[in-house]
C-alpha atoms as a PDB file:
ATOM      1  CA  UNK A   1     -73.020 -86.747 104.189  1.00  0.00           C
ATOM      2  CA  UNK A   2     -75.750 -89.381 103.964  1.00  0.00           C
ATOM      3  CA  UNK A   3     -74.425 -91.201 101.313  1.00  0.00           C
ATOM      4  CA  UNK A   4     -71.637 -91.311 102.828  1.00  0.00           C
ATOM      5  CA  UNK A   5     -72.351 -93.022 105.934  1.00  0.00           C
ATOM      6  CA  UNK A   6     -74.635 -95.480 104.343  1.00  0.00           C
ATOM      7  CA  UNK A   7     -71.584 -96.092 102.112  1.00  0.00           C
ATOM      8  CA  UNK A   8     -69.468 -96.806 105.196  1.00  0.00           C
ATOM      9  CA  UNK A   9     -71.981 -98.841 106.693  1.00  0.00           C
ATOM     10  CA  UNK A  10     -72.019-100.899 103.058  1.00  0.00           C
ATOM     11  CA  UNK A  11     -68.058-101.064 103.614  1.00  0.00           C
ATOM     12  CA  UNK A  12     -68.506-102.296 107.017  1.00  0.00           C
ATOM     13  CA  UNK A  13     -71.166-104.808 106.772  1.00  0.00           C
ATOM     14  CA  UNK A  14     -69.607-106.646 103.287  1.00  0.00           C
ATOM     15  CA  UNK A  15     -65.562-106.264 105.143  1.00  0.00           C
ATOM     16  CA  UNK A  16     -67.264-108.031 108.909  1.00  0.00           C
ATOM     17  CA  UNK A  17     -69.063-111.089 106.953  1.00  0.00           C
ATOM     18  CA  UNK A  18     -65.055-111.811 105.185  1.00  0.00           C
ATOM     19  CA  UNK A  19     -63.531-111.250 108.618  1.00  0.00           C
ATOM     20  CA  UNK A  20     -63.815-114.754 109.297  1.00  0.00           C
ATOM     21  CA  UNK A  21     -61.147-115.842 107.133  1.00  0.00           C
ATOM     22  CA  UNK A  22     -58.590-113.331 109.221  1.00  0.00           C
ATOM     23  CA  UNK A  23     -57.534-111.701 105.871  1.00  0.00           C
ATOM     24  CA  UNK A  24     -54.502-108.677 106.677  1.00  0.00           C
ATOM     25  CA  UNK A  25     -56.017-107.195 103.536  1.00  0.00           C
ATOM     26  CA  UNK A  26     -59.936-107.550 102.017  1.00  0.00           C
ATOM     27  CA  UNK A  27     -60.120-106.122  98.752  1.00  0.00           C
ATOM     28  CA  UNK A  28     -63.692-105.055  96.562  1.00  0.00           C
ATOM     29  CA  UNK A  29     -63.796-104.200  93.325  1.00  0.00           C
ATOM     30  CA  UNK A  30     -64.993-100.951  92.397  1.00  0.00           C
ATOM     31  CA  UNK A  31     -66.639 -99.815  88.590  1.00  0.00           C
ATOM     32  CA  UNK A  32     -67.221 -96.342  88.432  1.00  0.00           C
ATOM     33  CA  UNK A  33     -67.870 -94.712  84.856  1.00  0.00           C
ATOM     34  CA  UNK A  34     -65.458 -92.178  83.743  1.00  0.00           C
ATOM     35  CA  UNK A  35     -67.719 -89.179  83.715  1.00  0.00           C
ATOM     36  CA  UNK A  36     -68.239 -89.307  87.683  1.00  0.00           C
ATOM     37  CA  UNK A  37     -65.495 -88.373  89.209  1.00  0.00           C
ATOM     38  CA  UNK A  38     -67.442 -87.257  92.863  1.00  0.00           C
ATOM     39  CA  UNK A  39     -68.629 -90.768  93.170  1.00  0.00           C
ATOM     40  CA  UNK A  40     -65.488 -91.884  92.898  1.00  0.00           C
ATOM     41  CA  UNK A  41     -63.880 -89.549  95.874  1.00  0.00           C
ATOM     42  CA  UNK A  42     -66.938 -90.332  97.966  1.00  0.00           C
ATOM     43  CA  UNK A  43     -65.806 -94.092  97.718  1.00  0.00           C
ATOM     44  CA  UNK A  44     -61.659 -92.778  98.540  1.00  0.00           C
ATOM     45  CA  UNK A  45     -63.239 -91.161 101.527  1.00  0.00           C
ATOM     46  CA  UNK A  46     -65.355 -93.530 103.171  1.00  0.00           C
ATOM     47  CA  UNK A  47     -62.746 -96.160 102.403  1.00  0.00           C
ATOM     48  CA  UNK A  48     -60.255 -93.707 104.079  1.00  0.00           C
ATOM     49  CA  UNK A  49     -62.209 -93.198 106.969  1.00  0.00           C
ATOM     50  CA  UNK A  50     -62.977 -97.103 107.576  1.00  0.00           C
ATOM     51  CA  UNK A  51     -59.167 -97.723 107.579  1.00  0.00           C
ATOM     52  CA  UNK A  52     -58.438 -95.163 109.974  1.00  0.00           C
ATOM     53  CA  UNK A  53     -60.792 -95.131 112.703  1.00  0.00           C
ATOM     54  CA  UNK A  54     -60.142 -99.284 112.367  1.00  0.00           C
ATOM     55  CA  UNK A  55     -63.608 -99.821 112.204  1.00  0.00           C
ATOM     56  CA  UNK A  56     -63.014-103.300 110.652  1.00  0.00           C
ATOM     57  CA  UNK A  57     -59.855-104.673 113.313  1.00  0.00           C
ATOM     58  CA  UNK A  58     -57.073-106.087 111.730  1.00  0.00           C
ATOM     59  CA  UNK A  59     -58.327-105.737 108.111  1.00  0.00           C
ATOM     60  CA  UNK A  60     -57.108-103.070 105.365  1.00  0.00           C
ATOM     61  CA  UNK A  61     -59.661-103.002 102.817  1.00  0.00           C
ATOM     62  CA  UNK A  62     -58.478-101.876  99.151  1.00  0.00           C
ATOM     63  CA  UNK A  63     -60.118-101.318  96.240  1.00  0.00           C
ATOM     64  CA  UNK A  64     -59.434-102.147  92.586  1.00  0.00           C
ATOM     65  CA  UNK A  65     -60.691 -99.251  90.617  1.00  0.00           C
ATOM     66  CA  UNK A  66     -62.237-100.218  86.855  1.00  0.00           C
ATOM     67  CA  UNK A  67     -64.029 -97.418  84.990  1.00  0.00           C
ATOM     68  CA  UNK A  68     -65.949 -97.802  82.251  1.00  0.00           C
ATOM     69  CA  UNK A  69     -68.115 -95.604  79.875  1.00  0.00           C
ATOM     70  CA  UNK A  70     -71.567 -94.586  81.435  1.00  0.00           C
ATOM     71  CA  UNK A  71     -73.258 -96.419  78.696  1.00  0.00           C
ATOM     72  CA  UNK A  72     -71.400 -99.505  77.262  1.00  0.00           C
ATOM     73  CA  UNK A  73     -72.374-102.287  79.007  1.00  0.00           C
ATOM     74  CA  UNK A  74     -69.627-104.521  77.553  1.00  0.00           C
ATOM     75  CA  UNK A  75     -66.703-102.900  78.958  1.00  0.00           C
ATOM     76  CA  UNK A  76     -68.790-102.730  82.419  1.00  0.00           C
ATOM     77  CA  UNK A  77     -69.264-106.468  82.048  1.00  0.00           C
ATOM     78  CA  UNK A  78     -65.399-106.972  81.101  1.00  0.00           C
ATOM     79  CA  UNK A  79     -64.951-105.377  83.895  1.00  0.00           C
ATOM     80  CA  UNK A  80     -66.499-107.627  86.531  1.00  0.00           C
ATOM     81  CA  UNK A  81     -64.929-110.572  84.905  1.00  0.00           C
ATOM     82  CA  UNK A  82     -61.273-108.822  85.273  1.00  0.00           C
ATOM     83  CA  UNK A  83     -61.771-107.731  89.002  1.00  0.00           C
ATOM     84  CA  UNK A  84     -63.346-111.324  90.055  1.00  0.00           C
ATOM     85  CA  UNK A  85     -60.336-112.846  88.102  1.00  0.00           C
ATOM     86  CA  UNK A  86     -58.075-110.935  90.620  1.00  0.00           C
ATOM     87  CA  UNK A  87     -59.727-112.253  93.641  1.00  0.00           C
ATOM     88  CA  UNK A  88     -62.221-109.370  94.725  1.00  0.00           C
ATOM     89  CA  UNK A  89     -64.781-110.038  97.592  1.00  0.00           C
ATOM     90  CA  UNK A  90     -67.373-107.565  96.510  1.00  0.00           C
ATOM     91  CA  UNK A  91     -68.588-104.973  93.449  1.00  0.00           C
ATOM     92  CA  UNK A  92     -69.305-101.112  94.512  1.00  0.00           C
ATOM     93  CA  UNK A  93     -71.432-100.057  91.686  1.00  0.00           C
ATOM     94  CA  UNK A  94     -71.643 -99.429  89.067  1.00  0.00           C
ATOM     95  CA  UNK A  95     -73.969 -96.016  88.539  1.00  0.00           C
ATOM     96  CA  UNK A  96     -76.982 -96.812  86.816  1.00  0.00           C
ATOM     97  CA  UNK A  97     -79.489 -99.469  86.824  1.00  0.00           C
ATOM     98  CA  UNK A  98     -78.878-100.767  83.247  1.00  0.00           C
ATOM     99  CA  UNK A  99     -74.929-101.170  84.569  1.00  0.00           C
ATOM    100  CA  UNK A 100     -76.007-102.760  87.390  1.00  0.00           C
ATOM    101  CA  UNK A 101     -78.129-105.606  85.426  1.00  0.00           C
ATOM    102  CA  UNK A 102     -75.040-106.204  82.985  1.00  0.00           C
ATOM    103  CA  UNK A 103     -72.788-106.650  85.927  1.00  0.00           C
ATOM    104  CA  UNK A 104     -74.574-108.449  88.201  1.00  0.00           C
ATOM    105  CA  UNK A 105     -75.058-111.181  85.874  1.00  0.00           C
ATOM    106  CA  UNK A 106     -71.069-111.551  86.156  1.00  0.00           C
ATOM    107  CA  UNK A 107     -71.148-110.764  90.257  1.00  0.00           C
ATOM    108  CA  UNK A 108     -74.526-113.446  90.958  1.00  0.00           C
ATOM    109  CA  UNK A 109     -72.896-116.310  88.796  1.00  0.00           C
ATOM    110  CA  UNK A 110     -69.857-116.220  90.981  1.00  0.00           C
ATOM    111  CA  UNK A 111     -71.710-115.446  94.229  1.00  0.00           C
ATOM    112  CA  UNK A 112     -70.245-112.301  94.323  1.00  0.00           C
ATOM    113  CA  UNK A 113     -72.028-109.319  96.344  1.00  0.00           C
ATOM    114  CA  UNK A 114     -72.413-106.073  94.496  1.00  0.00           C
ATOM    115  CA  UNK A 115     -73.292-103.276  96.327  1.00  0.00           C
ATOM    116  CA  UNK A 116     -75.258-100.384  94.146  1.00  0.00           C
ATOM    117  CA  UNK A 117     -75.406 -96.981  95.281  1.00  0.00           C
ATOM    118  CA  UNK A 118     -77.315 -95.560  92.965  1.00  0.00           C
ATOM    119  CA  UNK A 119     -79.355 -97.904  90.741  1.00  0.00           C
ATOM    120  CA  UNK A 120     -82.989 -97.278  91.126  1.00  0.00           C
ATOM    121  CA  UNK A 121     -84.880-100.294  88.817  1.00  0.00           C
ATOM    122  CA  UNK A 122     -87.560-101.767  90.531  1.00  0.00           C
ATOM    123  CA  UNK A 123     -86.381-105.022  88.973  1.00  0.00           C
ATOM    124  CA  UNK A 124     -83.493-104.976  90.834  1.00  0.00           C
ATOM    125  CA  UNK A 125     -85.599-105.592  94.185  1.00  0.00           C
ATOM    126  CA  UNK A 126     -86.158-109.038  93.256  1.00  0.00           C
ATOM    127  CA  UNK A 127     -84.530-111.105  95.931  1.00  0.00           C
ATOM    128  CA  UNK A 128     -84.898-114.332  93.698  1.00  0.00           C
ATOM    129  CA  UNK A 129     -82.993-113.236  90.929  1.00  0.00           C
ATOM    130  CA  UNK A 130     -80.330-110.722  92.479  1.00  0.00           C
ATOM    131  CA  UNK A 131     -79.457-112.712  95.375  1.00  0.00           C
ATOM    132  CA  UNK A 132     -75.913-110.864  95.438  1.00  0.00           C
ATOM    133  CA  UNK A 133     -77.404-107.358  95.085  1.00  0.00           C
ATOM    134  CA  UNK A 134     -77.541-104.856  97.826  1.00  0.00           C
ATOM    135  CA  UNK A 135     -79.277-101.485  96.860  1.00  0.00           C
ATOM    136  CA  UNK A 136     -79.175 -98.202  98.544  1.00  0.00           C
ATOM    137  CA  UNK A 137     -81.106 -96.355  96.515  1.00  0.00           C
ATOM    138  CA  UNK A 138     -85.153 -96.468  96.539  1.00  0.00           C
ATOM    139  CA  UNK A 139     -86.745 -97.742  93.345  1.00  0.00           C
ATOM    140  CA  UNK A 140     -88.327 -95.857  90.486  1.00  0.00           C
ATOM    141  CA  UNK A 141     -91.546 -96.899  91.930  1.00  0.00           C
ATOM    142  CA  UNK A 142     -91.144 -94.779  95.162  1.00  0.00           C
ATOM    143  CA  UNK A 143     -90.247 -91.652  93.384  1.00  0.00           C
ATOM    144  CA  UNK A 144     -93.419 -92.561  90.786  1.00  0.00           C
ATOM    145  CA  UNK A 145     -94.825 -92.509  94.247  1.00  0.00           C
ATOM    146  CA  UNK A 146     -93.672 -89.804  95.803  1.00  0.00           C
ATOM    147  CA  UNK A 147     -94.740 -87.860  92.298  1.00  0.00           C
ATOM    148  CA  UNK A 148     -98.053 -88.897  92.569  1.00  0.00           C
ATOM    149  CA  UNK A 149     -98.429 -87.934  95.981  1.00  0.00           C
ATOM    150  CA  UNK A 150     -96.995 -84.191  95.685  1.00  0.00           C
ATOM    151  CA  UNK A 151     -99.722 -83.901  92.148  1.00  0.00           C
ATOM    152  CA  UNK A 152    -102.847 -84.923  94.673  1.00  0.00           C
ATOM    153  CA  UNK A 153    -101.604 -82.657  97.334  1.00  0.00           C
ATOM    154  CA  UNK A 154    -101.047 -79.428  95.685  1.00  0.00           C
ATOM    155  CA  UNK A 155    -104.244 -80.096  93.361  1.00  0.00           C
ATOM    156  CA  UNK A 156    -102.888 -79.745  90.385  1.00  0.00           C
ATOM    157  CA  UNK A 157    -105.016 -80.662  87.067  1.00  0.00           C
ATOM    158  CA  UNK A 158    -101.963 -79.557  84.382  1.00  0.00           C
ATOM    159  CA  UNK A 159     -98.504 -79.599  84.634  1.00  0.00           C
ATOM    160  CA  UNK A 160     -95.732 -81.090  82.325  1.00  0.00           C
ATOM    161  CA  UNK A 161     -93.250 -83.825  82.836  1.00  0.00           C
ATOM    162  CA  UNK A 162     -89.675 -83.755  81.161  1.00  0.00           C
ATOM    163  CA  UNK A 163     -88.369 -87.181  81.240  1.00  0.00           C
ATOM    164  CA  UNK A 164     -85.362 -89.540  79.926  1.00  0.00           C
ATOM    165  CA  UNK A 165     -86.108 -92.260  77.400  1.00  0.00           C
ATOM    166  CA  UNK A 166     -84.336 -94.452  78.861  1.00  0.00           C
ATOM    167  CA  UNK A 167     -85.363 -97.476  81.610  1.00  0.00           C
ATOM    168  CA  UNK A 168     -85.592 -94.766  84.254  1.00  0.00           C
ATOM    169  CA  UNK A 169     -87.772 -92.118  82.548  1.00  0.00           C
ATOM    170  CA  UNK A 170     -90.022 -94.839  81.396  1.00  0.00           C
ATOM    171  CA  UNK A 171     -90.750 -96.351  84.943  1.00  0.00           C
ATOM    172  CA  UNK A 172     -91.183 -92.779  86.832  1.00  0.00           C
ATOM    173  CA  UNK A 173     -93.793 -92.343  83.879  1.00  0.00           C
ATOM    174  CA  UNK A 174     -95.686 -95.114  84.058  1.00  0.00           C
ATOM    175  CA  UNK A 175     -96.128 -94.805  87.854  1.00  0.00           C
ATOM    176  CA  UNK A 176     -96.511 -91.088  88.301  1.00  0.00           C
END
């Protein structure tokens, strides 16, 4: 339920700064990878609710819905490019953090926002570089943090860590 509001409130605060332009219809792109459908009925809904309660007056929003494989950055990157070709005001997602860095090099170049709901790369905090991003999500470093912090408490001098070997395993190793 959470991430559902905060999606809403995403929805909300990216449809109110296009209201200006009195648009009928706002429409965002959306890149969701094909192995996540939930993520992709969480967006339905929220989009569903903003459109019925009229939470953004005298605006529709649609989405145009690209998927993508998890991990092939091309077609995530193709993508972008084929949803700002048709006019879209903003990017939800896509999933991960290495998506998110592929795509937002289309989204930033065209002064596009992207909204990511999930990536969790401390890189992506950088205000000077992803200018376009918004994340909800905390970064890797917080859940290093958070780690660390739940080791020290309990006292614990052994215990194991199963990890990914990708970006995200990495970081929450290094800072744990």
């Amino acid at each position: 339920m959470e991430g559902t509001r905060a999606t809403v409130l995403a929805f909300l605060i990216v449809a109110m700064t296009f209201t200006t332009s009195m648009a009928a219809v706002a429409r965002f792109g959306a890149i969701f990878p094909t192995n996540r459908p939930r993520e992709l009925s969480a967006m339905r809904l929220a989009l569903e609710y903003v459109n019925e309660k009229g939470l953004v007056p005298g605006v529709t929003l649609e989405y145009i819905l690209g998927t993508a494989e998890s991990l092939n950055h091309f077609e995530m990157v193709l993508e972008a490019c084929e949803q700002a070709d048709k006019g879209i005001l903003t990017i939800l997602g896509p999933h991960g953090s290495s998506q998110v860095k592929a795509t937002q090099l289309v989204s930033s170049s065209l002064h596009i926002p992207q909204i990511s709901y999930a990536a969790t790369d401390p890189y992506l905090a950088n205000q000077e570089i992803n200018k376009y991003l918004l994340r909800m999500s905390p970064s890797d470093a917080t859940q290093g943090l958070a780690l660390a912090q739940l080791i020290e408490h309990f006292g614990w001098s052994q215990m194991s860590i199963i990890m990914s070997t990708d970006d995200f395993g990495e970081l929450l190793f290094h800072r744990s």
